[in-house]
N, C-alpha and C. Protein backbone atom coordinates (compact mmCIF):
# COMPACT_ATOMS: atom_id res chain seq x y z
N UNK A 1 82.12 83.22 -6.06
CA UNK A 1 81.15 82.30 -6.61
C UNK A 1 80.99 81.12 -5.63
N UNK A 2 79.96 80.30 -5.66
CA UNK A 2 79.79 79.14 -5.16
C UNK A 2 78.74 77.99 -5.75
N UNK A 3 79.17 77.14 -4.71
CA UNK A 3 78.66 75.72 -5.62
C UNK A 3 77.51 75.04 -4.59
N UNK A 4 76.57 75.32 -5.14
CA UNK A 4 75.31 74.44 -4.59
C UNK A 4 75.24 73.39 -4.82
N UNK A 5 75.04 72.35 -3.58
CA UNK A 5 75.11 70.88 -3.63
C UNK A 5 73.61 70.62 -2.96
N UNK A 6 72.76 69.83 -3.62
CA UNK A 6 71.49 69.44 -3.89
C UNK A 6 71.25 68.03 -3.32
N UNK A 7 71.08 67.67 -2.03
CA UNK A 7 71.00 66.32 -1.47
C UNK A 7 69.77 65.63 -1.52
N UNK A 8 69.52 64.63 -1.02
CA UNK A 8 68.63 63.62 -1.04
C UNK A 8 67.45 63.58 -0.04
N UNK A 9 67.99 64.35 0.92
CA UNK A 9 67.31 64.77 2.35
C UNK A 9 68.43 65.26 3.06
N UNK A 10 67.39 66.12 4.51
CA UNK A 10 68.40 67.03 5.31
C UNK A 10 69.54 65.76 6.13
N UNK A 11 69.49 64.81 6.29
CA UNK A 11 70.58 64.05 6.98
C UNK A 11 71.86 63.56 6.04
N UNK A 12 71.50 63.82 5.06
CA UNK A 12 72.93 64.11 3.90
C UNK A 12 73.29 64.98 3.53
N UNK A 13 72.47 66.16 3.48
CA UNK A 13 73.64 67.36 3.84
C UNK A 13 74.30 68.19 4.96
N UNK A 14 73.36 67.67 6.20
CA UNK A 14 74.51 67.80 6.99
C UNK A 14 75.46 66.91 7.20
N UNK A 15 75.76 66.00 6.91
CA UNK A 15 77.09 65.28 6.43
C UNK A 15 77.75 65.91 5.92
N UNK A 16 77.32 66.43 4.53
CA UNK A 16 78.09 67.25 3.37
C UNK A 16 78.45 68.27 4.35
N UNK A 17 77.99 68.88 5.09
CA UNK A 17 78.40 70.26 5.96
C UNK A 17 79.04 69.97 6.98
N UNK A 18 79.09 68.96 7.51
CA UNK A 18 80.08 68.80 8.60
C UNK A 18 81.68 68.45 7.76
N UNK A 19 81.61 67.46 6.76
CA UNK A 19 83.02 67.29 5.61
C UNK A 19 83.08 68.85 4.97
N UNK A 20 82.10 69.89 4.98
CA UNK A 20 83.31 70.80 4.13
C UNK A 20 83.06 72.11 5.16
N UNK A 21 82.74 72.15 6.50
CA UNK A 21 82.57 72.98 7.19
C UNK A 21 82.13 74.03 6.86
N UNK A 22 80.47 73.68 6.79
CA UNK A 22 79.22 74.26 6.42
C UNK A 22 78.45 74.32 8.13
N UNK A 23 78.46 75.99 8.54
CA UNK A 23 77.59 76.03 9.55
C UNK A 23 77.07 77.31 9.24
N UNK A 24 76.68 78.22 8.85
CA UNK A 24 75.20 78.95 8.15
C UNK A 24 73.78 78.41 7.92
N UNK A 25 73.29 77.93 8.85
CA UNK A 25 71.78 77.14 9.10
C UNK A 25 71.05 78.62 8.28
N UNK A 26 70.15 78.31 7.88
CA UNK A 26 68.95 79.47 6.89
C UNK A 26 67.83 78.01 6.40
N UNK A 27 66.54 79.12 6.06
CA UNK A 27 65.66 78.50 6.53
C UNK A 27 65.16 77.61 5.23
N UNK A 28 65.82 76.38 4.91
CA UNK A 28 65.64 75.35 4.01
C UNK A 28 67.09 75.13 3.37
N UNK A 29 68.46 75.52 3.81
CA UNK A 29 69.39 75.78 3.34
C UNK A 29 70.43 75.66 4.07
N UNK A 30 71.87 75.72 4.03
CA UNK A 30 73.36 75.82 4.61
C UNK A 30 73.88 76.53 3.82
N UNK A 31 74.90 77.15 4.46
CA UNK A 31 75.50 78.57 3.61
C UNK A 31 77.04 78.53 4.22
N UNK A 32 77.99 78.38 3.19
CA UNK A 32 79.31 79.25 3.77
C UNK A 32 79.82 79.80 2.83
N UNK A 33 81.36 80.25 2.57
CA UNK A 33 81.60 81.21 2.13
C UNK A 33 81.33 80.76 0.63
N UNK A 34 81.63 79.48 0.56
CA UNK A 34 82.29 78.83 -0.57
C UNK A 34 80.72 77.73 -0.70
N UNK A 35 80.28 77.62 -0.14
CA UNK A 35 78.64 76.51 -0.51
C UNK A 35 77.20 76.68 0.13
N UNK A 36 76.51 76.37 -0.85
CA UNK A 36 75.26 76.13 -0.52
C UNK A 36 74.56 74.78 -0.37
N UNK A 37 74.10 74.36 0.48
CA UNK A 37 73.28 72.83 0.64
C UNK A 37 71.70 72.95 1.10
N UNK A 38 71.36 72.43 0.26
CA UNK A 38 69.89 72.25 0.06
C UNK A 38 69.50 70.40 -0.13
N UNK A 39 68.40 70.47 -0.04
CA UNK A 39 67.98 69.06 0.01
C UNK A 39 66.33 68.94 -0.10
N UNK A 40 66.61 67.46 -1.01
CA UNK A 40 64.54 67.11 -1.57
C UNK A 40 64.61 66.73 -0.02
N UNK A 41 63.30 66.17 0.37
CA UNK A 41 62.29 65.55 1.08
C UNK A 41 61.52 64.70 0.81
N UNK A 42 61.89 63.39 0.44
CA UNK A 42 61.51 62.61 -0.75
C UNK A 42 60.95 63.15 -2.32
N UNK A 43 59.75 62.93 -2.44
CA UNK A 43 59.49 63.31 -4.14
C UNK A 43 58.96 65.29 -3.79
N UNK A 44 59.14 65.85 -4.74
CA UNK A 44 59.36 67.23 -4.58
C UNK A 44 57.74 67.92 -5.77
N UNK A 45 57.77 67.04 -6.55
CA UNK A 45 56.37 67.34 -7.71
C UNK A 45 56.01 65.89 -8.05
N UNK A 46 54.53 66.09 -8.44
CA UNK A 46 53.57 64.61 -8.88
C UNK A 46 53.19 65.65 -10.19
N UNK A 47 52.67 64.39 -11.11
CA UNK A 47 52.30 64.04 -12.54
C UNK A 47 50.70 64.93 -11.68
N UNK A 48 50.42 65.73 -12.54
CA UNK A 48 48.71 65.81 -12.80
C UNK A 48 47.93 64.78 -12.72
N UNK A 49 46.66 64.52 -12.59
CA UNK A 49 45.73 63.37 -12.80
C UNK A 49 45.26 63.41 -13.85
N UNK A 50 45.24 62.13 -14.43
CA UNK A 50 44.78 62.13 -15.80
C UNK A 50 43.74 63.10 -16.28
N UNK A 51 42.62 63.70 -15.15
CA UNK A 51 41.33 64.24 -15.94
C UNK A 51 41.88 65.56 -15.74
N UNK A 52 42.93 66.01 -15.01
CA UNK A 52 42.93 67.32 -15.70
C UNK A 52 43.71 68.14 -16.97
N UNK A 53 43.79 66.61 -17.64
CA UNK A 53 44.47 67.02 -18.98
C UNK A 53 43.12 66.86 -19.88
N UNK A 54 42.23 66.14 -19.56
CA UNK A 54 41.12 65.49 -20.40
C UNK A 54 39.80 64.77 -19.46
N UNK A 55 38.87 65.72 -19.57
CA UNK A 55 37.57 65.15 -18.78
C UNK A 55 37.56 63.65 -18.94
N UNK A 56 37.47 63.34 -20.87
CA UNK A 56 37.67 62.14 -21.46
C UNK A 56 38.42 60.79 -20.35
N UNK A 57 39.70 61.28 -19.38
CA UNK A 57 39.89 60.45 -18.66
C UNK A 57 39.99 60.78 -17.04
N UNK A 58 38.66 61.41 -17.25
CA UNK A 58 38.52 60.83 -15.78
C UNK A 58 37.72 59.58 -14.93
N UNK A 59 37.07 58.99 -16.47
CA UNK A 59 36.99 57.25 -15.66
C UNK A 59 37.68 56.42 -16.44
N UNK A 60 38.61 55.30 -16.04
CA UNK A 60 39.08 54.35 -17.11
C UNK A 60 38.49 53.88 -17.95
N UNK A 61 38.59 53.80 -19.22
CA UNK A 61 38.02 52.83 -20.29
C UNK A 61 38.84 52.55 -21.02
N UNK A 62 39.02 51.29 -21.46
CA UNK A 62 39.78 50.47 -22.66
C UNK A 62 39.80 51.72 -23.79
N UNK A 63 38.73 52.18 -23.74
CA UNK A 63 38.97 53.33 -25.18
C UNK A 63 39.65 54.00 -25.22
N UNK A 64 40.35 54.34 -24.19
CA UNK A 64 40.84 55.66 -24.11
C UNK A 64 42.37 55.65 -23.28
N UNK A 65 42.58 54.24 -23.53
CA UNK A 65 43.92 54.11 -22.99
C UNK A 65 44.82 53.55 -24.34
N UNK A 66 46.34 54.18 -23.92
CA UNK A 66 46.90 54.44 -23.11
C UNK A 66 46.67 56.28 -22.86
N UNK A 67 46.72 56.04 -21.67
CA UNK A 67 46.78 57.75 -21.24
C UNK A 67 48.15 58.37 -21.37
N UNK A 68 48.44 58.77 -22.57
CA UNK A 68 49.62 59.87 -22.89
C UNK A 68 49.23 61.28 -23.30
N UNK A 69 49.80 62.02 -22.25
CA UNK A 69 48.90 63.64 -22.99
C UNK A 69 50.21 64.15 -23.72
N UNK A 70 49.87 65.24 -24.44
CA UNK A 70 50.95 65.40 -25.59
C UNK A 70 52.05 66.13 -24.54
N UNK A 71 51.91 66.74 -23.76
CA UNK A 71 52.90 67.20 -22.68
C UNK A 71 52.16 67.23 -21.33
N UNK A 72 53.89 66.25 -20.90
CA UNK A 72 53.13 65.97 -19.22
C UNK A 72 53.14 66.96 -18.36
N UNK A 73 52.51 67.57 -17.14
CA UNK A 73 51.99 68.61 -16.54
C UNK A 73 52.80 68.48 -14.96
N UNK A 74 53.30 69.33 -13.98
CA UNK A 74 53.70 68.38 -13.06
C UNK A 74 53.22 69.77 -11.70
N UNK A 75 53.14 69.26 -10.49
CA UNK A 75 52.55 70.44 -9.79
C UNK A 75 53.13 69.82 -8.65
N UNK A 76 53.77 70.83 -7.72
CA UNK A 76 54.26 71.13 -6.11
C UNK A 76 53.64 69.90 -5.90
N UNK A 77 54.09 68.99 -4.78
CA UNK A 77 53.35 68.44 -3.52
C UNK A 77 53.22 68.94 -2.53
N UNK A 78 52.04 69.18 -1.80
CA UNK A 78 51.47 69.96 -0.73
C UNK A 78 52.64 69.76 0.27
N UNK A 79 53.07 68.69 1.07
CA UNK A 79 53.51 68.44 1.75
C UNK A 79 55.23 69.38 1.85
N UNK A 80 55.82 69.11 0.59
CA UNK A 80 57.45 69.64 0.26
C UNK A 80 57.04 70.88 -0.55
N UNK A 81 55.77 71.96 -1.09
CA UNK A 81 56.10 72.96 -1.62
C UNK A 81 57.04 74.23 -0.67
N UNK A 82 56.95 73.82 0.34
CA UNK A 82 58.20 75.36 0.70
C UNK A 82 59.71 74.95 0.53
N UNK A 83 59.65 73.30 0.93
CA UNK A 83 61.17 73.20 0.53
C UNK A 83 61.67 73.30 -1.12
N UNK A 84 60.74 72.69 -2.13
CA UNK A 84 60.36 72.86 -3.24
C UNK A 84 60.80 75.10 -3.75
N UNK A 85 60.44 75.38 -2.58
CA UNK A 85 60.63 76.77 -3.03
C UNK A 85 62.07 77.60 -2.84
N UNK A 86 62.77 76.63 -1.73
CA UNK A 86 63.72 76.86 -1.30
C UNK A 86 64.63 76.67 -2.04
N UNK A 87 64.83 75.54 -2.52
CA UNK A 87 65.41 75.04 -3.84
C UNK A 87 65.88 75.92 -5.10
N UNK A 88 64.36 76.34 -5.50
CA UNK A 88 64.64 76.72 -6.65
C UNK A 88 65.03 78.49 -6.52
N UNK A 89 64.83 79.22 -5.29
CA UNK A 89 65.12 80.18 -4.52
C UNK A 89 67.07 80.42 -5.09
N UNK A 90 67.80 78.98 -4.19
CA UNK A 90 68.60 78.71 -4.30
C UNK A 90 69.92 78.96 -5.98
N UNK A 91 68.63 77.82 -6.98
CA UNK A 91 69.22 77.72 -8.24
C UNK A 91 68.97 79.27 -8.67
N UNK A 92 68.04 80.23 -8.31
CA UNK A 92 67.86 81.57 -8.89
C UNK A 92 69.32 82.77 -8.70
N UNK A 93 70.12 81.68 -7.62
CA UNK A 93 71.13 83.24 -7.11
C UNK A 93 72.25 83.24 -8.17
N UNK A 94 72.39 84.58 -8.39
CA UNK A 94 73.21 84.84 -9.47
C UNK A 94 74.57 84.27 -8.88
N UNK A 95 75.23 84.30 -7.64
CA UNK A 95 76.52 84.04 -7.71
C UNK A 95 76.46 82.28 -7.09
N UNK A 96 76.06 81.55 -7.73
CA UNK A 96 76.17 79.93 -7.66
C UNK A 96 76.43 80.01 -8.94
N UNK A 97 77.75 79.26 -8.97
CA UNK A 97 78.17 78.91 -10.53
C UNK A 97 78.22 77.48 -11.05
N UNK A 98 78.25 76.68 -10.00
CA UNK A 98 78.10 75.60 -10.09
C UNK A 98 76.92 74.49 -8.94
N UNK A 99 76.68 73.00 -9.65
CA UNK A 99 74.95 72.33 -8.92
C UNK A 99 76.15 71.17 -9.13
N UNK A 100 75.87 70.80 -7.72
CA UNK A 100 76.18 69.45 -7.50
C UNK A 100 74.84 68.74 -7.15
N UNK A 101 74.55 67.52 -7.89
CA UNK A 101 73.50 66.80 -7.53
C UNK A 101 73.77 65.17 -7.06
């Protein structure tokens, strides 16, 4: 089994990989026998825009605020969706038994 540790960006987990002697480079990832390290890239998903929960707000009006939709919606950012994929690639493998975040 192993334990995936989930960093902040790639210059903190190779830290984490140099302290637990992590050298398996893969492509959004670190691998040894015993860990996996992965890492965001600042923010990883954004909130929908208001109008595509509701035409109703796609221009501001006093009427129609506050904008709360009954469930919030959240979608990839262009920029981090492959690391975004890598990630959750990661949380999918059956033998990680444990997420360090």
């Amino acid at each position: 089994m192993k334990t995936l540790i989930l960093t902040e960006k790639p210059s903190v987990a190779r830290d984490f990989a140099k302290a637990l002697n992590v050298n398996g480079k893969r492509d959004g990832y670190l691998e040894s026998d015993n860990y996996v390290l992965t890492w965001a890239v600042g923010h990883l998903v954004e909130l929908f825009e208001p109008e595509a929960y509701d035409a109703k707000w796609a221009k501001w009006d006093l009427a129609t605020l506050p904008i709360i939709p009954d469930e919030f919606r959240y979608r990839p950012i262009q920029q981090s969706a492959s690391q975004l994929k890598a990630i959750c690639a990661q949380l999918g493998r059956p033998e990680i038994d444990k997420l360090v975040i």
